[in-house]
N, C-alpha and C. Protein backbone atom coordinates (compact mmCIF):
# COMPACT_ATOMS: atom_id res chain seq x y z
N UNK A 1 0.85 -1.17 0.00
CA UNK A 1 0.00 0.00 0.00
C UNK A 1 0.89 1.23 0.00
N UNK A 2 0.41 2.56 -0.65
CA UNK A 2 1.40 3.27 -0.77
C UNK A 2 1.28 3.99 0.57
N UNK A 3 2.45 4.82 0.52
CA UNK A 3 2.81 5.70 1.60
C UNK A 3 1.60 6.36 2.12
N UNK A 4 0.92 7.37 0.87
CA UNK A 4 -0.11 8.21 1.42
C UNK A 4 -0.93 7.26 2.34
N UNK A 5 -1.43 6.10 1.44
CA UNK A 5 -2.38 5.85 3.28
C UNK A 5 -1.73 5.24 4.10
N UNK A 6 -0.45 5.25 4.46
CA UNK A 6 -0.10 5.30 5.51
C UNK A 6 -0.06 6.72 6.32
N UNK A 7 -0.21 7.82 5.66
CA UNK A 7 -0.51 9.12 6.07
C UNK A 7 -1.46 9.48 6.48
N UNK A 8 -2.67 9.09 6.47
CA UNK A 8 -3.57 9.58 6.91
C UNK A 8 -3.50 11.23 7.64
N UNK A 9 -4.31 11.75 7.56
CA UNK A 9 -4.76 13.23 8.38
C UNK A 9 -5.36 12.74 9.59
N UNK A 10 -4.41 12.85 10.96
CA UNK A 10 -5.30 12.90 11.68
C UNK A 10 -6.50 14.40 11.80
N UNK A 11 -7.29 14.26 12.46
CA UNK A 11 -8.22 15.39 12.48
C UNK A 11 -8.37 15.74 13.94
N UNK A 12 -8.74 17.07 14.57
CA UNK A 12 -9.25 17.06 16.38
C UNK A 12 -10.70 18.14 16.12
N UNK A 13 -11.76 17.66 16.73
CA UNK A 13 -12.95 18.85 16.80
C UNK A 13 -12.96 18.95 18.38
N UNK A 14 -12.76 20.08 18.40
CA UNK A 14 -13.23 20.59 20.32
C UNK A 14 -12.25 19.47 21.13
N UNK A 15 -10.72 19.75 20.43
CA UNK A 15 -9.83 18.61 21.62
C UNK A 15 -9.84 17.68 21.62
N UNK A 16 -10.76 16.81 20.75
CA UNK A 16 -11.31 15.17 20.30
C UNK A 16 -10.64 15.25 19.40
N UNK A 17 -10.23 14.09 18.95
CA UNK A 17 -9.38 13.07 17.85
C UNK A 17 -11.12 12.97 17.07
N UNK A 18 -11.13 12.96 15.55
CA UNK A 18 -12.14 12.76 15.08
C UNK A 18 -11.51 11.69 13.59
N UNK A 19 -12.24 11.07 13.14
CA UNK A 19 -11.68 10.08 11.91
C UNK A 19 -10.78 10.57 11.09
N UNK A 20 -10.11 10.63 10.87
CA UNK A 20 -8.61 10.48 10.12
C UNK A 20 -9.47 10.73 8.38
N UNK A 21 -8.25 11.69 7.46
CA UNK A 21 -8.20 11.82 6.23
C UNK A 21 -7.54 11.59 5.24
N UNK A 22 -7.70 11.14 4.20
CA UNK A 22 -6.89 10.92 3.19
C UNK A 22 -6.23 11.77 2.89
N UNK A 23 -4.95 12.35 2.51
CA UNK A 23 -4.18 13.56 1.46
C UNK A 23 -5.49 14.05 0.52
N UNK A 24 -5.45 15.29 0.52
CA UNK A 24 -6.39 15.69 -0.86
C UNK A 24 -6.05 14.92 -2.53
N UNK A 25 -4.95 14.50 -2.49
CA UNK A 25 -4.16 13.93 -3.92
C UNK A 25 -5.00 12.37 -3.87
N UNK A 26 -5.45 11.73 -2.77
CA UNK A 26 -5.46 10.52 -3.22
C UNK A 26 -7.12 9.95 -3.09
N UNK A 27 -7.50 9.20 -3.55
CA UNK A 27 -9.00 9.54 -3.71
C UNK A 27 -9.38 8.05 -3.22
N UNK A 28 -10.22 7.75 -2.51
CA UNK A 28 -10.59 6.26 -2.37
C UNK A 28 -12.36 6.30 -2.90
N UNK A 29 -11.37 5.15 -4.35
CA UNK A 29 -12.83 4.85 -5.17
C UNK A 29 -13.36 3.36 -4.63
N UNK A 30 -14.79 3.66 -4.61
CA UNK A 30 -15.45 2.13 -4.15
C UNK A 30 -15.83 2.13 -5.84
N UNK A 31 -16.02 0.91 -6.30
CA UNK A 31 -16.40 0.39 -7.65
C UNK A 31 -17.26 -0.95 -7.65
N UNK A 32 -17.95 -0.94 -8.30
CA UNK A 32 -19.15 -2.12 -8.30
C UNK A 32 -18.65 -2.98 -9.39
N UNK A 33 -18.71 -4.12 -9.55
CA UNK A 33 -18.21 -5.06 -10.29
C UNK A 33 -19.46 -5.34 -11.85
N UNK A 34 -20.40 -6.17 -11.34
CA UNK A 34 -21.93 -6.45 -12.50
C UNK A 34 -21.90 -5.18 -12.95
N UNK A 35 -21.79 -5.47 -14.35
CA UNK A 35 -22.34 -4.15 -15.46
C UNK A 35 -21.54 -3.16 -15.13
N UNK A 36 -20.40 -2.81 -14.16
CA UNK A 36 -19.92 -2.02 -14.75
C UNK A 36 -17.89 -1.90 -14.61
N UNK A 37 -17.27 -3.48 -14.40
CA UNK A 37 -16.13 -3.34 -15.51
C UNK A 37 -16.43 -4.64 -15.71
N UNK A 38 -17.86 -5.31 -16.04
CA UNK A 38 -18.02 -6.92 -16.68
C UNK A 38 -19.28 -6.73 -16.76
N UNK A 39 -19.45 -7.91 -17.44
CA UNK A 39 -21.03 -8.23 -17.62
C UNK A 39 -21.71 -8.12 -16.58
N UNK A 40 -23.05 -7.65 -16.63
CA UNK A 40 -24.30 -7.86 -15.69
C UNK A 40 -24.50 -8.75 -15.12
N UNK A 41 -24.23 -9.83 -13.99
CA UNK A 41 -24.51 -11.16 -13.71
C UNK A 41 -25.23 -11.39 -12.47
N UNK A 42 -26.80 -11.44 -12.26
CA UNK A 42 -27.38 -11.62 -11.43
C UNK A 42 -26.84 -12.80 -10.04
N UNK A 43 -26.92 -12.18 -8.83
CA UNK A 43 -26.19 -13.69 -8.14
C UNK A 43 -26.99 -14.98 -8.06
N UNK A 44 -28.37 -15.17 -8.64
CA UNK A 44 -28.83 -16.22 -9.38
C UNK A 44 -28.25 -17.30 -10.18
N UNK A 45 -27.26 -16.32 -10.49
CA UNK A 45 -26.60 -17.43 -11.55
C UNK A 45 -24.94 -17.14 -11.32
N UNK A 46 -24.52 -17.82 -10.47
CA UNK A 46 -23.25 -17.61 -10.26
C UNK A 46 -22.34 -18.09 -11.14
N UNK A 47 -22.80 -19.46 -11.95
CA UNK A 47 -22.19 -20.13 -12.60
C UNK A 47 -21.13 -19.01 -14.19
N UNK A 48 -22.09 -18.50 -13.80
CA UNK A 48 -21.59 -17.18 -15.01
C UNK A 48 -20.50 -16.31 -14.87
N UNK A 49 -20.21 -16.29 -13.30
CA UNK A 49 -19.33 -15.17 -12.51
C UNK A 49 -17.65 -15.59 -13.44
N UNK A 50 -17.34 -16.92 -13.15
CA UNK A 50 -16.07 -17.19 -13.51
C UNK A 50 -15.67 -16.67 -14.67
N UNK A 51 -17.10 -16.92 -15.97
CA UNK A 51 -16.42 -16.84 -17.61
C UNK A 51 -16.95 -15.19 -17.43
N UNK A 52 -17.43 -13.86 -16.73
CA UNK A 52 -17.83 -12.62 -16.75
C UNK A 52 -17.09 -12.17 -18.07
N UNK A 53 -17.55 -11.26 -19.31
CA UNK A 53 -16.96 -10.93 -20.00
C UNK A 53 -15.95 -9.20 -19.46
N UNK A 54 -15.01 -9.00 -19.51
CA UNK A 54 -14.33 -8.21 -19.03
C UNK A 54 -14.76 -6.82 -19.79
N UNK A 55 -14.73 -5.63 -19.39
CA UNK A 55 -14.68 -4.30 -19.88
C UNK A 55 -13.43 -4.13 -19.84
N UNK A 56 -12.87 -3.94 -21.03
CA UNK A 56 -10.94 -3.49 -20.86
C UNK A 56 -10.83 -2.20 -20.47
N UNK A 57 -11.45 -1.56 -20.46
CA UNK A 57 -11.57 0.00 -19.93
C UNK A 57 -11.35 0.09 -18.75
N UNK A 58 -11.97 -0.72 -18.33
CA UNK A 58 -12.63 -0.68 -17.04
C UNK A 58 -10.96 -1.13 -16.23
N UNK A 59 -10.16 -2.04 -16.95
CA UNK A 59 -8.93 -2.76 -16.43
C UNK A 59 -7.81 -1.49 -16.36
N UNK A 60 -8.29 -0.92 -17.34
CA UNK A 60 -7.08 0.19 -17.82
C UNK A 60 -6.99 1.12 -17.06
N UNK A 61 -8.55 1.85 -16.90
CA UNK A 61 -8.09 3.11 -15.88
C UNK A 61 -8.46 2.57 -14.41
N UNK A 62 -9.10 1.66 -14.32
CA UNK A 62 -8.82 1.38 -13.07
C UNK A 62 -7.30 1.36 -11.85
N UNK A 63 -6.90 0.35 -12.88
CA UNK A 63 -5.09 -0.42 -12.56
C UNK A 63 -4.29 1.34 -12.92
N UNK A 64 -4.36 1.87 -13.58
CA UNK A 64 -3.49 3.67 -13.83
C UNK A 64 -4.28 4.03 -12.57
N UNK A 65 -5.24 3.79 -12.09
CA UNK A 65 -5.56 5.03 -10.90
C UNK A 65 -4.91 4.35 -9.67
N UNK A 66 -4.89 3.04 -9.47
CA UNK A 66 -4.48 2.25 -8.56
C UNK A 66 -2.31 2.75 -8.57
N UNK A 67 -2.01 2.81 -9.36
CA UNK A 67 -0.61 2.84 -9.76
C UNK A 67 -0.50 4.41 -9.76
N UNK A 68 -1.20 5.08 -9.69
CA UNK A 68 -0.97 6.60 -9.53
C UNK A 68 -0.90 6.65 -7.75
N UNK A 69 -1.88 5.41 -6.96
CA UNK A 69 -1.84 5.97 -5.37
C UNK A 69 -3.18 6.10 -5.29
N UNK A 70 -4.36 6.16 -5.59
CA UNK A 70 -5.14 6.00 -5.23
C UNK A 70 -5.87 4.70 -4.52
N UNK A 71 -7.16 4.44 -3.44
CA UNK A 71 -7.62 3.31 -2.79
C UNK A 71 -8.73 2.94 -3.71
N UNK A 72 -8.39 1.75 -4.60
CA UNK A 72 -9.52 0.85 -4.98
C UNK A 72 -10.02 0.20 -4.49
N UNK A 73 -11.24 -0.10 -4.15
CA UNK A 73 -12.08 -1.08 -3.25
C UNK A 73 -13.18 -1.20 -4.42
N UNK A 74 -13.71 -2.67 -4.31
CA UNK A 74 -14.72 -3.11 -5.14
C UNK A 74 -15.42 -3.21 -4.37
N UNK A 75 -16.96 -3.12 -4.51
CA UNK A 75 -17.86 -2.80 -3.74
C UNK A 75 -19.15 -3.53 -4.59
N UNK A 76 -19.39 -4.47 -4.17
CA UNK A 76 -20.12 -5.52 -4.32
C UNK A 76 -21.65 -5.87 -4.25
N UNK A 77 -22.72 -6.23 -5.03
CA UNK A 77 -24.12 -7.31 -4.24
C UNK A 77 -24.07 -8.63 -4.27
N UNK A 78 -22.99 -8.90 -4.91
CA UNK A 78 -22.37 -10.43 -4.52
C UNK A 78 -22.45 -10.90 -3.62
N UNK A 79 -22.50 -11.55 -3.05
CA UNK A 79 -22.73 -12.58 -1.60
C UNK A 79 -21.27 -13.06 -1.09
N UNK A 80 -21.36 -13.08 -0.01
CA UNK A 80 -19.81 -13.48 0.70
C UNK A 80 -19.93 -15.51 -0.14
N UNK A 81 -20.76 -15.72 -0.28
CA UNK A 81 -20.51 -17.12 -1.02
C UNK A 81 -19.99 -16.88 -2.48
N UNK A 82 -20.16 -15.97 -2.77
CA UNK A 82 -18.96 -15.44 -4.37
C UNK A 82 -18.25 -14.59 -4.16
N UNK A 83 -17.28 -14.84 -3.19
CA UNK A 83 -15.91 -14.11 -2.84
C UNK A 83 -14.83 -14.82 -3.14
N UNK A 84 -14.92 -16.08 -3.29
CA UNK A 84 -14.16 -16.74 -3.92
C UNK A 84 -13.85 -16.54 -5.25
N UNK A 85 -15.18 -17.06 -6.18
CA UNK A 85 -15.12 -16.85 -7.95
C UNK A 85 -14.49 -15.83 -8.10
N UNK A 86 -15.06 -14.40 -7.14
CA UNK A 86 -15.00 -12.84 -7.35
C UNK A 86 -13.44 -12.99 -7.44
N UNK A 87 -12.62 -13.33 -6.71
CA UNK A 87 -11.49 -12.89 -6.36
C UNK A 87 -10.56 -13.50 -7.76
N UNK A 88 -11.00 -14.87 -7.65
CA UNK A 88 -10.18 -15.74 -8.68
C UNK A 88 -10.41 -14.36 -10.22
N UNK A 89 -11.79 -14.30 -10.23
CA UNK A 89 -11.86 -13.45 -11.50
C UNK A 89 -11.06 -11.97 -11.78
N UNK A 90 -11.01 -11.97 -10.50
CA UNK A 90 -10.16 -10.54 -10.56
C UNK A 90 -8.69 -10.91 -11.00
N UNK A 91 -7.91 -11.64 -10.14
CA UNK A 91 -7.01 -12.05 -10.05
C UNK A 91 -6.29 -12.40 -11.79
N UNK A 92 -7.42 -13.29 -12.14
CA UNK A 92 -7.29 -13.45 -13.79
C UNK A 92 -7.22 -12.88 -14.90
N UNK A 93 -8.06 -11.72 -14.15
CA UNK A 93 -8.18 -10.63 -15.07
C UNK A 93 -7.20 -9.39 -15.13
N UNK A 94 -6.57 -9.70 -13.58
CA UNK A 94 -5.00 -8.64 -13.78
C UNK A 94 -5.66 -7.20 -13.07
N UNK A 95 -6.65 -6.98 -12.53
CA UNK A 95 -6.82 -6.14 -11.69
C UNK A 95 -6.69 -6.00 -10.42
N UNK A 96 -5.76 -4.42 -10.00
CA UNK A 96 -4.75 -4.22 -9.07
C UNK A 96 -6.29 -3.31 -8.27
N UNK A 97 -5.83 -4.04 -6.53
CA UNK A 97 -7.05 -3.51 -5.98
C UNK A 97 -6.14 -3.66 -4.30
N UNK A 98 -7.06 -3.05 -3.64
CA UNK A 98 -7.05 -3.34 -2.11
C UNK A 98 -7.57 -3.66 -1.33
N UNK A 99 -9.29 -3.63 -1.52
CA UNK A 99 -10.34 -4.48 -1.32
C UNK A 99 -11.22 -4.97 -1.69
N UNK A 100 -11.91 -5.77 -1.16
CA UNK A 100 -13.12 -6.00 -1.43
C UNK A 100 -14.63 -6.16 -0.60
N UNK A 101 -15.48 -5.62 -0.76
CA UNK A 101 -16.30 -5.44 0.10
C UNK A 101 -18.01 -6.51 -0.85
N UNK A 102 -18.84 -6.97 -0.45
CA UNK A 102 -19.27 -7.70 -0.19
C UNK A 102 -20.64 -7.41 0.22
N UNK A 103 -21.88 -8.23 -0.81
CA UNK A 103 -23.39 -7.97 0.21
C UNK A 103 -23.25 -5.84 -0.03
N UNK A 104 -23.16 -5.51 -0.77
CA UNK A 104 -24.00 -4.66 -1.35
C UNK A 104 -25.21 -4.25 -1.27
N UNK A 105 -26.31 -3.38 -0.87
CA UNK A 105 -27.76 -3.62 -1.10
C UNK A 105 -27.76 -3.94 -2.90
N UNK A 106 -29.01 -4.46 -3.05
CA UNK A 106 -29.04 -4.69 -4.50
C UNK A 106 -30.21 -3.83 -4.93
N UNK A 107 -30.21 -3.28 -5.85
CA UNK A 107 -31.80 -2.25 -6.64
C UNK A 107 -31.28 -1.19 -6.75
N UNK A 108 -30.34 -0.52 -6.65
CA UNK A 108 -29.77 0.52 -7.08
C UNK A 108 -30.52 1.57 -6.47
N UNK A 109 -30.72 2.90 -7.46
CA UNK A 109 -30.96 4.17 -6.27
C UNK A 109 -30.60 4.53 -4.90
N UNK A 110 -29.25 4.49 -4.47
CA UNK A 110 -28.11 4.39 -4.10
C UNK A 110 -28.53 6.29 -3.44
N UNK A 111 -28.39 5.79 -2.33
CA UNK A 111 -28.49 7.35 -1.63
C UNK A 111 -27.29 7.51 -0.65
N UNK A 112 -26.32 7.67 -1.06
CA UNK A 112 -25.17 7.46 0.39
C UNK A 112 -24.88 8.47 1.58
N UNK A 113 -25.07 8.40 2.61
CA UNK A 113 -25.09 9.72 3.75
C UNK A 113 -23.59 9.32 4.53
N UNK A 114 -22.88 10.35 4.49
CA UNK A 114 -21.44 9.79 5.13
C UNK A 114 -20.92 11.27 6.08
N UNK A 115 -20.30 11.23 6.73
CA UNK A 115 -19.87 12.85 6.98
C UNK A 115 -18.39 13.10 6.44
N UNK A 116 -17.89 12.36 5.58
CA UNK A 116 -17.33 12.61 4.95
C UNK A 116 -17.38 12.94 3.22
N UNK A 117 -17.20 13.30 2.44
CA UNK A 117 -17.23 13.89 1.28
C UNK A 117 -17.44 12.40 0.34
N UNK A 118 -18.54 12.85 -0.51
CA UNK A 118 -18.65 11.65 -1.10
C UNK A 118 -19.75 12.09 -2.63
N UNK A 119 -18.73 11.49 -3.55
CA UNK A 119 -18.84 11.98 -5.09
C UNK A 119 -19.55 10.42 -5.37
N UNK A 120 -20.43 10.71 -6.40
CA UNK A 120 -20.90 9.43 -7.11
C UNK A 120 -20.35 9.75 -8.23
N UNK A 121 -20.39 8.87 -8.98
CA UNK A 121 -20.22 8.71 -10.70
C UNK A 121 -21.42 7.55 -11.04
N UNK A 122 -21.87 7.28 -12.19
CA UNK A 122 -23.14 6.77 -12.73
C UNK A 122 -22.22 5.57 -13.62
N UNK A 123 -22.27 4.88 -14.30
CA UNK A 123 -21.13 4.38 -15.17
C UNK A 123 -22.04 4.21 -16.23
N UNK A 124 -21.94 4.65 -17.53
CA UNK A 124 -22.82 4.93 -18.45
C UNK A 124 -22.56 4.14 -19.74
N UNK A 125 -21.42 2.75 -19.33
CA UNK A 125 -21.02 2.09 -20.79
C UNK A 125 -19.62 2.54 -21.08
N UNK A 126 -18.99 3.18 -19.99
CA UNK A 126 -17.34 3.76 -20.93
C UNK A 126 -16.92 4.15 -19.74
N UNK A 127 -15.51 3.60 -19.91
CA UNK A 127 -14.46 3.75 -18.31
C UNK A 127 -13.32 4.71 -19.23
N UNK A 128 -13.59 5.79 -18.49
CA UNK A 128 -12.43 6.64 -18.53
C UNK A 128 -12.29 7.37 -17.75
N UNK A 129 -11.03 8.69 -17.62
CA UNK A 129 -10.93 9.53 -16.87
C UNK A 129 -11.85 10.24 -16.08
N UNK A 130 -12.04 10.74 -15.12
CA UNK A 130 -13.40 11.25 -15.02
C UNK A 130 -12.72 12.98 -15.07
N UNK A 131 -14.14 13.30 -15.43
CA UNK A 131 -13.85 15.28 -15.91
C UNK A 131 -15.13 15.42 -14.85
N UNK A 132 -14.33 17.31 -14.88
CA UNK A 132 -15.54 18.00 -13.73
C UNK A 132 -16.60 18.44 -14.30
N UNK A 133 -17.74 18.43 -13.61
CA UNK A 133 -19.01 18.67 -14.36
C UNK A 133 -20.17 19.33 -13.38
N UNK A 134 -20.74 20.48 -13.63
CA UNK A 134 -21.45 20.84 -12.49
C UNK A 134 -22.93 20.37 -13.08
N UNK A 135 -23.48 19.89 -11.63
CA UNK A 135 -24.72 19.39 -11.51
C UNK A 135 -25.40 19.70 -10.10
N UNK A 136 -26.81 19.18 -10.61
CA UNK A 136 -27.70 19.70 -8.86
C UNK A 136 -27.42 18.27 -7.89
N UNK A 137 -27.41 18.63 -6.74
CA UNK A 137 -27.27 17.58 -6.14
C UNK A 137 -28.37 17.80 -5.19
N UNK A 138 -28.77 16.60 -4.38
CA UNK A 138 -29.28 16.82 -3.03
C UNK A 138 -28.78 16.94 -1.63
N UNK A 139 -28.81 18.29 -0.53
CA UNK A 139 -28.35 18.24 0.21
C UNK A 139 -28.99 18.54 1.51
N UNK A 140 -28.68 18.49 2.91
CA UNK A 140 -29.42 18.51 4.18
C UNK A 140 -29.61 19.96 4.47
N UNK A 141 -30.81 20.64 4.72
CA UNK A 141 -30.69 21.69 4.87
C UNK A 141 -29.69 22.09 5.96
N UNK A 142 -29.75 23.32 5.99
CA UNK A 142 -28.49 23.67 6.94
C UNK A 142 -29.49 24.40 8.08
């Protein structure tokens, strides 16, 4: 793992130690596996997981963001009973990661509340760089 997260920011509010930060340079992406750097594969049918057809895109800038220093974590509705296939498939497929996370909710519309800073991206069929883009978001009143 690189240096930066061994850096962490500690943080203090009011004399308290509060959760620790990443460097602004390094970004920890969670990434979903089905449909978006492989085929769609319901966990119905696991049998499918092993042969998943790969998105090479998806290999390319992934593994460059991983090798730049950034935290990849795959982020899963897979079932801890396809953590195995999951891994072998990764493994095969040559993608550089640091975790994996597991049991996902499944149905999408994905509302995430964190108190830390937290960007979505949509994955729309094409893995590339991501560019800045202003949009409305939803937020807690103040």
């Amino acid at each position: 793992m690189s240096n930066k997260l061994n850096n962490l920011i500690e943080l203090e509010e009011n004399g308290c130690k509060i959760s620790p930060v990443l460097p602004s340079d390094v970004k920890n992406y969670l990434i979903d596996i089905d449909g978006t750097i492989c085929d769609d594969i319901p966990n119905e049918e696991p049998k499918r997981m092993e042969t998943a057809e790969l998105y090479p895109e998806a290999l390319a800038t992934l593994n460059k963001w991983y090798d730049e220093g950034h935290i990849i974590t795959f982020f899963t509705s897979r079932t801890e009973e396809h953590r195995d296939v999951t891994e072998r498939w990764l493994a095969k497929n040559g993608f550089k990661y640091h975790g994996l996370l597991m049991g996902k909710p499944r149905g999408g519309n994905y509302h995430w509340i964190d108190n830390h800073m937290v960007r979505a991206t949509r994955y729309e069929g094409k893995f590339t760089d991501l560019i800045d883009k202003t949009v409305t978001i939803q937020v807690f009143e103040k």
